[in-house]
N, C-alpha and C. Protein backbone atom coordinates (compact mmCIF):
# COMPACT_ATOMS: atom_id res chain seq x y z
N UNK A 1 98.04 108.71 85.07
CA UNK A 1 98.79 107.61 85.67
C UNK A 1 99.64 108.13 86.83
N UNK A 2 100.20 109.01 86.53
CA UNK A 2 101.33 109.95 88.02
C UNK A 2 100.31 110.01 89.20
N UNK A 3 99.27 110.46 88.93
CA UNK A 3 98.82 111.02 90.21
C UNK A 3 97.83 109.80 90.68
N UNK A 4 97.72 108.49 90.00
CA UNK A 4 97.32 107.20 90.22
C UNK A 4 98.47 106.49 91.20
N UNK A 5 99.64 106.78 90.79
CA UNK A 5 100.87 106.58 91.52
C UNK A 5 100.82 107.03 92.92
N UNK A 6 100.84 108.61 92.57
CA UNK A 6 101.25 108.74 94.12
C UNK A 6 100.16 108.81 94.88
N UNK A 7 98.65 108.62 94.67
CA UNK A 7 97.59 107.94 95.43
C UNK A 7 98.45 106.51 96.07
N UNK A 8 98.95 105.92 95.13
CA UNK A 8 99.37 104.40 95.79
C UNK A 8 100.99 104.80 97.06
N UNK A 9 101.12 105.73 96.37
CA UNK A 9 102.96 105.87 97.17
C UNK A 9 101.96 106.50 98.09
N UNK A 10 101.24 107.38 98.55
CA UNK A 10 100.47 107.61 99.96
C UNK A 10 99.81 106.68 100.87
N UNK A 11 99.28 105.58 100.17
CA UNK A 11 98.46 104.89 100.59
C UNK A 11 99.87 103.61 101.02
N UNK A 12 101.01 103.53 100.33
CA UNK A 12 102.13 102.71 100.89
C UNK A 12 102.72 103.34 101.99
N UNK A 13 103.25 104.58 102.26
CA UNK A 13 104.17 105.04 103.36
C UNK A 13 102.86 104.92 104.46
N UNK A 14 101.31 105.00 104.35
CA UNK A 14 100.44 104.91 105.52
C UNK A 14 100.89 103.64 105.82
N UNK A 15 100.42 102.41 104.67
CA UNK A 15 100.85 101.04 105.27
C UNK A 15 102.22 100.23 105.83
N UNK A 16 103.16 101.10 106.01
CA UNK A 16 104.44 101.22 106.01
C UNK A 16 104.06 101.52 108.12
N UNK A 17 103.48 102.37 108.50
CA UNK A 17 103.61 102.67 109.56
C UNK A 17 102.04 101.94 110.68
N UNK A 18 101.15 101.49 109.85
CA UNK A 18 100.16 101.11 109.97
C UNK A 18 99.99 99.03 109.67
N UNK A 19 100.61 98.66 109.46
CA UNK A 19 100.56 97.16 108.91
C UNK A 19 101.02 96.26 109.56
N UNK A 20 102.48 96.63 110.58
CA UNK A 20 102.54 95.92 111.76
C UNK A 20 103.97 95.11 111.38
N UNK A 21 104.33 95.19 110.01
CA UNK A 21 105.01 94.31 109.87
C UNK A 21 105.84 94.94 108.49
N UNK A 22 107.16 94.36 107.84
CA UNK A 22 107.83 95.36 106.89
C UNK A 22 107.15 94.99 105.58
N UNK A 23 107.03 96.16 104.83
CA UNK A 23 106.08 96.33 103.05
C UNK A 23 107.06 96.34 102.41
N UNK A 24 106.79 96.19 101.50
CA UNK A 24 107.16 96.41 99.98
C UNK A 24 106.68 96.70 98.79
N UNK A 25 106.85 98.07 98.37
CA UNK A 25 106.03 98.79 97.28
C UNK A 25 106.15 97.78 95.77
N UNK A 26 105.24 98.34 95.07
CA UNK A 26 105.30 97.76 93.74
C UNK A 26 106.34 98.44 93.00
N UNK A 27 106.37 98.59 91.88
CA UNK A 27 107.57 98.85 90.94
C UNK A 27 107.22 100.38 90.58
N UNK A 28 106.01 100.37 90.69
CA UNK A 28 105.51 101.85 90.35
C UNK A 28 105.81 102.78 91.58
N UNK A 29 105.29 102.30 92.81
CA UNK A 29 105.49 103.26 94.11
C UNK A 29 106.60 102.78 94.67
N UNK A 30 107.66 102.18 93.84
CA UNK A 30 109.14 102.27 94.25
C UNK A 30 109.71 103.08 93.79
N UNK A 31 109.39 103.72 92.40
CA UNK A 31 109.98 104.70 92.05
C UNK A 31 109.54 105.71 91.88
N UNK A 32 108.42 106.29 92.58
CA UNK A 32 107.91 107.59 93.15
C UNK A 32 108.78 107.68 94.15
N UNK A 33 108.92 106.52 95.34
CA UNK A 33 109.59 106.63 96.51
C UNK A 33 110.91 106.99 96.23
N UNK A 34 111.66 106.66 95.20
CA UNK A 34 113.17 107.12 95.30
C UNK A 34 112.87 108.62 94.51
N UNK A 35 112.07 108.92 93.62
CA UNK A 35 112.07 109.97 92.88
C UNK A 35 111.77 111.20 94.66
N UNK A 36 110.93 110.79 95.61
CA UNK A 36 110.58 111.81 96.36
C UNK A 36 111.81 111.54 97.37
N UNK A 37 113.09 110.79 97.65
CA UNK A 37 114.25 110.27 98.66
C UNK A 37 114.90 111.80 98.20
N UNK A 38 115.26 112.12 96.61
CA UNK A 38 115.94 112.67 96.46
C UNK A 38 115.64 114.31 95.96
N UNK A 39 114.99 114.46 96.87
CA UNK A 39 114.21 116.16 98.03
C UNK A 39 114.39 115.45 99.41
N UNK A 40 115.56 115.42 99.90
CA UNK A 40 115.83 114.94 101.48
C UNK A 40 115.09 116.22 102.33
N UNK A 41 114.71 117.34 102.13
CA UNK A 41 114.47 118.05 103.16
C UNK A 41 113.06 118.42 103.38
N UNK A 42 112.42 117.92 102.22
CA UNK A 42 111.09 117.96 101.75
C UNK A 42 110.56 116.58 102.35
N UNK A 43 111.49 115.07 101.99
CA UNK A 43 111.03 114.23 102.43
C UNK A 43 111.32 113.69 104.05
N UNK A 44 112.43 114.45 104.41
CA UNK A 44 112.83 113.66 105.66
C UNK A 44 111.71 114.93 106.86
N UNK A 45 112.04 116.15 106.55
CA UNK A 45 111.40 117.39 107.36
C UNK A 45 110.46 117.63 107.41
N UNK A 46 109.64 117.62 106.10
CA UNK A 46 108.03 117.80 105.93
C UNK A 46 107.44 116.42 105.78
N UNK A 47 107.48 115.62 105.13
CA UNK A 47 106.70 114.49 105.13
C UNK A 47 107.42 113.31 105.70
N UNK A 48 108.20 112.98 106.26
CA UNK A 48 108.51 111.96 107.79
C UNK A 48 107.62 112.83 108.70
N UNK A 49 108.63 113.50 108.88
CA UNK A 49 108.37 114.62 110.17
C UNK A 49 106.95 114.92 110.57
N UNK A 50 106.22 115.50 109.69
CA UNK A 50 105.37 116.13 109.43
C UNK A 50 103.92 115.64 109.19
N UNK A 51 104.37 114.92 108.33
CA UNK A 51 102.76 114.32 107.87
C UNK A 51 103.18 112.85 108.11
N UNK A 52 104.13 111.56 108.45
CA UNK A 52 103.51 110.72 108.74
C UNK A 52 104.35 110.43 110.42
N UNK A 53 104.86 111.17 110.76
CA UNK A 53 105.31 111.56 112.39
C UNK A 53 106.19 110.54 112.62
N UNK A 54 106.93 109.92 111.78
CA UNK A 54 107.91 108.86 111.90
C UNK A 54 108.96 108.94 110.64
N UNK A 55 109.79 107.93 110.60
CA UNK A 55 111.17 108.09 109.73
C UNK A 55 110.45 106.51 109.13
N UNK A 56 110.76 106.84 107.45
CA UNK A 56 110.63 105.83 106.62
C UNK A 56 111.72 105.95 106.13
N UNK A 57 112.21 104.77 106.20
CA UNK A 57 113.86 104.25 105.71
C UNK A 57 113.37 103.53 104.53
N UNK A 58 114.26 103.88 102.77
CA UNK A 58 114.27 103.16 102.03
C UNK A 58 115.35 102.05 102.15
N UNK A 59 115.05 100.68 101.76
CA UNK A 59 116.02 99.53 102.50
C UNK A 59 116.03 98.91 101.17
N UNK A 60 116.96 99.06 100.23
CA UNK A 60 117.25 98.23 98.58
C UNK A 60 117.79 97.14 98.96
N UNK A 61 118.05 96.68 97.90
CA UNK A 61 118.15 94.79 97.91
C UNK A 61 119.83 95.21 98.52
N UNK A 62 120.05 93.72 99.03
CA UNK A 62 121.23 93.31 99.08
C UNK A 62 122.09 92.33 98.27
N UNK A 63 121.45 91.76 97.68
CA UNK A 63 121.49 90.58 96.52
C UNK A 63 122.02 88.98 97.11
N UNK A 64 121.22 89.24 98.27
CA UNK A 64 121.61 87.87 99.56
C UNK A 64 121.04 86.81 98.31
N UNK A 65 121.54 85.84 98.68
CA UNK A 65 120.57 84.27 97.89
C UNK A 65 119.47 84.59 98.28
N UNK A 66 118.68 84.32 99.16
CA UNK A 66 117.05 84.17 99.69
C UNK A 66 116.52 85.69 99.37
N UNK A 67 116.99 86.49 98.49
CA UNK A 67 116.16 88.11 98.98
C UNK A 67 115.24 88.21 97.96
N UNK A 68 114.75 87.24 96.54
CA UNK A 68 113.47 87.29 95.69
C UNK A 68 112.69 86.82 96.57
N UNK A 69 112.86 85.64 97.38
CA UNK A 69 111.89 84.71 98.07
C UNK A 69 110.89 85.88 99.58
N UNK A 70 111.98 86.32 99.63
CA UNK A 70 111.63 87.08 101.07
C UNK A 70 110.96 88.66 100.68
N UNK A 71 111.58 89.20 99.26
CA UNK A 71 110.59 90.40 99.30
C UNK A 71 109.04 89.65 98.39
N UNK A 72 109.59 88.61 98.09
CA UNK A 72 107.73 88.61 97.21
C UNK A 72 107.12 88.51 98.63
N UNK A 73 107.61 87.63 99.51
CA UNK A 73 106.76 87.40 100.31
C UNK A 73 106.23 88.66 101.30
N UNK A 74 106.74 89.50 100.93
CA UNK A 74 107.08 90.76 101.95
C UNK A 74 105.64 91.25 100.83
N UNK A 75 105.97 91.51 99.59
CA UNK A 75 104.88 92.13 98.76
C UNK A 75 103.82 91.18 99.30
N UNK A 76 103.43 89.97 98.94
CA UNK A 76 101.93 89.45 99.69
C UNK A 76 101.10 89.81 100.62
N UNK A 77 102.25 89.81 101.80
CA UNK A 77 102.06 90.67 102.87
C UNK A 77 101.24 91.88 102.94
N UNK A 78 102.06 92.06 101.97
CA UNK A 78 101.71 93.68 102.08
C UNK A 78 100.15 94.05 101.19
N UNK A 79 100.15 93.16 100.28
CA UNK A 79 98.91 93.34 99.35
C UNK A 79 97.58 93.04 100.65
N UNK A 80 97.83 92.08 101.03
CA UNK A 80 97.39 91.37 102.38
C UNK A 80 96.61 92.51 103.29
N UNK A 81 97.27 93.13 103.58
CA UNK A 81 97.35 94.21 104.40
C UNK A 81 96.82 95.62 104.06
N UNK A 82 96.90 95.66 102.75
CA UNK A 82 96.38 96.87 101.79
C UNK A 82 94.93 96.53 101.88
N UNK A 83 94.94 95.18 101.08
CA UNK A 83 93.29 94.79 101.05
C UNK A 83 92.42 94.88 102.72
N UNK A 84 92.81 94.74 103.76
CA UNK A 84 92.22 94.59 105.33
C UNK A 84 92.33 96.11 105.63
N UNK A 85 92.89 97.26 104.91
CA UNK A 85 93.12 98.47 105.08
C UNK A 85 92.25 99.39 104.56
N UNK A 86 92.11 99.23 103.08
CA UNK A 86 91.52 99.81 102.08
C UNK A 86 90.91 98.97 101.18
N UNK A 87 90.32 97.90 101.85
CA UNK A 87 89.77 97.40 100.94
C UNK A 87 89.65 96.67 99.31
């Protein structure tokens, strides 16, 4: 299952810079993503930097009224976008 994960947390930070528009991981490759935030020098130096040549900002809720409505829709999107990607 881990390494089913971070197949998906790879295949999210690609669609993250590749999709055109802002993603939102599932529950599983949300918390690979904070588990890999906190190696800042591993994640910001070697893999921003490095392997996807840009800065991925993690952006958590704010707990606005409208912010269930706007990340599901952000996840659709994004499934959207996965599927026209990878099939």
């Amino acid at each position: 299952h881990a390494l089913a994960v971070i197949e998906e947390y790879k295949r999210f930070a690609f669609l993250a810079q590749a999709a055109g528009h802002p993603v939102t991981p599932s529950v599983a490759v949300d918390a690979a993503w904070h588990f890999h935030l906190q190696y800042t020098l591993e994640y910001w130096d070697v893999f921003c930097a490095g392997v996807l040549r840009a800065r991925l900002h993690h952006m958590p809720a704010t707990g606005a009224p409208d912010e269930g409505a706007v990340y599901a829709q952000r996840y659709r999107d994004t499934l959207d976008s996965y599927r026209r990607l990878f099939g």
